[in-house]
Protein backbone atom coordinates (compact mmCIF):
# COMPACT_ATOMS: atom_id res chain seq x y z
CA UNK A 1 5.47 7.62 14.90
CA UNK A 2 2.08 7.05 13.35
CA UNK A 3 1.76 7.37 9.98
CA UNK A 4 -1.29 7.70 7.17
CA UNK A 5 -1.36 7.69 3.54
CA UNK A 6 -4.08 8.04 1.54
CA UNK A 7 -3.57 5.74 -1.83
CA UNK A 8 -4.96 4.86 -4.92
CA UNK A 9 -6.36 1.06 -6.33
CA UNK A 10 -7.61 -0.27 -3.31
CA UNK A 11 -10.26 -2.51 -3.84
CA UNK A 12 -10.57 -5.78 -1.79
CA UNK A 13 -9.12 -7.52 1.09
CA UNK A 14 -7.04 -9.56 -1.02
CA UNK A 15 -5.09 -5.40 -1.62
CA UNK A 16 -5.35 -5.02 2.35
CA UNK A 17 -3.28 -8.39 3.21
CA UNK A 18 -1.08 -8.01 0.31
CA UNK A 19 -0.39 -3.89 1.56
CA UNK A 20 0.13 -5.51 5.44
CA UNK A 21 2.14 -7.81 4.30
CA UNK A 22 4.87 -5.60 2.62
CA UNK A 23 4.66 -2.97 5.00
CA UNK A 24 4.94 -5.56 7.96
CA UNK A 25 8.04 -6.91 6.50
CA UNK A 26 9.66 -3.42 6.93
CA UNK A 27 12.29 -3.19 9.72
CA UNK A 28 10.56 -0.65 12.55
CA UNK A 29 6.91 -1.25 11.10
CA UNK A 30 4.21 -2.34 13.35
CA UNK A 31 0.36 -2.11 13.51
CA UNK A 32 -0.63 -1.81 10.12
CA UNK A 33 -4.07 -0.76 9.14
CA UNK A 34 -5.94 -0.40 5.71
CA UNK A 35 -9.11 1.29 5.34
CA UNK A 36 -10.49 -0.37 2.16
CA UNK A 37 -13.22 2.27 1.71
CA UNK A 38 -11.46 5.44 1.87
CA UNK A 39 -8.06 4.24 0.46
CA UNK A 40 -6.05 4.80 3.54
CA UNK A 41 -3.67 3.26 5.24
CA UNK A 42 -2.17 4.04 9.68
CA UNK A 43 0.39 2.47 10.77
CA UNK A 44 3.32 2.85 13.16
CA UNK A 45 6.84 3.50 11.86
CA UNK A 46 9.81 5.53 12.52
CA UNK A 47 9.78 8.87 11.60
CA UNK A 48 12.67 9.36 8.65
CA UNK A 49 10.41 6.27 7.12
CA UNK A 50 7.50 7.95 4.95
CA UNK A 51 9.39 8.12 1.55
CA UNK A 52 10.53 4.02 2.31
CA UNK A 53 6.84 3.30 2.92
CA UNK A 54 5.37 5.03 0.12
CA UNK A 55 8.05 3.53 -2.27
CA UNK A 56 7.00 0.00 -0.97
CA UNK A 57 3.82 0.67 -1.86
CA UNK A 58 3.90 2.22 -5.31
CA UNK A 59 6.11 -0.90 -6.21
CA UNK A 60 3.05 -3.03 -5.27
CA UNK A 61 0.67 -0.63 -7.43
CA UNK A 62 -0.52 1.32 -4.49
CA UNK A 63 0.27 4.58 -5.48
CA UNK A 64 -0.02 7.67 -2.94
CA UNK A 65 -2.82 9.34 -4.01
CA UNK A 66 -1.52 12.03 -6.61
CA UNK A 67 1.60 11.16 -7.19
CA UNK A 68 1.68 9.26 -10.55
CA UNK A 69 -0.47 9.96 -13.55
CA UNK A 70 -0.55 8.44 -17.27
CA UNK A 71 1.66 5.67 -18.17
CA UNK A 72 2.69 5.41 -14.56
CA UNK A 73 -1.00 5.49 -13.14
CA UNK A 74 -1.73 2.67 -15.67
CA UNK A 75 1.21 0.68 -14.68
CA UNK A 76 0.21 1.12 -10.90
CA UNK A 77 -3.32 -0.34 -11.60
CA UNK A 78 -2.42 -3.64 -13.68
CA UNK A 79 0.48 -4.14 -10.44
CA UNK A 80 -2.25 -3.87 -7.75
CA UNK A 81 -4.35 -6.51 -9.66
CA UNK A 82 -1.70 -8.80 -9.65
CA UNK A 83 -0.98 -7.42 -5.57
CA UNK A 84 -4.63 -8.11 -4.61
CA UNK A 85 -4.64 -11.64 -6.57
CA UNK A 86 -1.53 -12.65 -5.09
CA UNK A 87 -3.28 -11.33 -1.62
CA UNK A 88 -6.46 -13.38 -1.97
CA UNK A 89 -4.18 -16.49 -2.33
CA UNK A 90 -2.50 -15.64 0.75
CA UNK A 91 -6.19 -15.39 2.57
């Protein structure tokens, strides 16, 4: 089933390979797309998968857009720096 999620703190390529990566490594996930620009991300998954892929991604500071706020919202931000860092090494 095709999936999209809009999310927060996307900012570079170095995000975009680190978000690819740890979807990818999901059992069932294929074809994983990022649209830097407007924060989204398509890909293909099974369908009982969503709350799996957005929990993957708020652990890499990739919030769904919404979801967190405050503390949590700051904590998401100073995780995707470190996310996109590690994902400009891995360029």
């Amino acid at each position: 089933m095709k999936h999209e999620i809009e999310v927060e703190n996307i900012k570079c390529g170095g995000c975009a390979n680190t978000i690819k990566g740890k979807l990818g490594a999901l059992d069932g996930v294929s074809d994983v797309q990022v649209d830097i620009e407007n924060g989204r991300i398509t890909l293909e998954a099974p369908t009982d998968s969503r709350a799996r892929l957005v929990e993957t991604l708020l652990a890499s500071g990739y919030p769904e857009t919404g979801s967190v706020e405050g503390i949590k919202a700051a904590r998401a931000k100073a995780k995707s720096f470190v996310s996109c860092a590690i994902g400009r090494m891995g360029s």
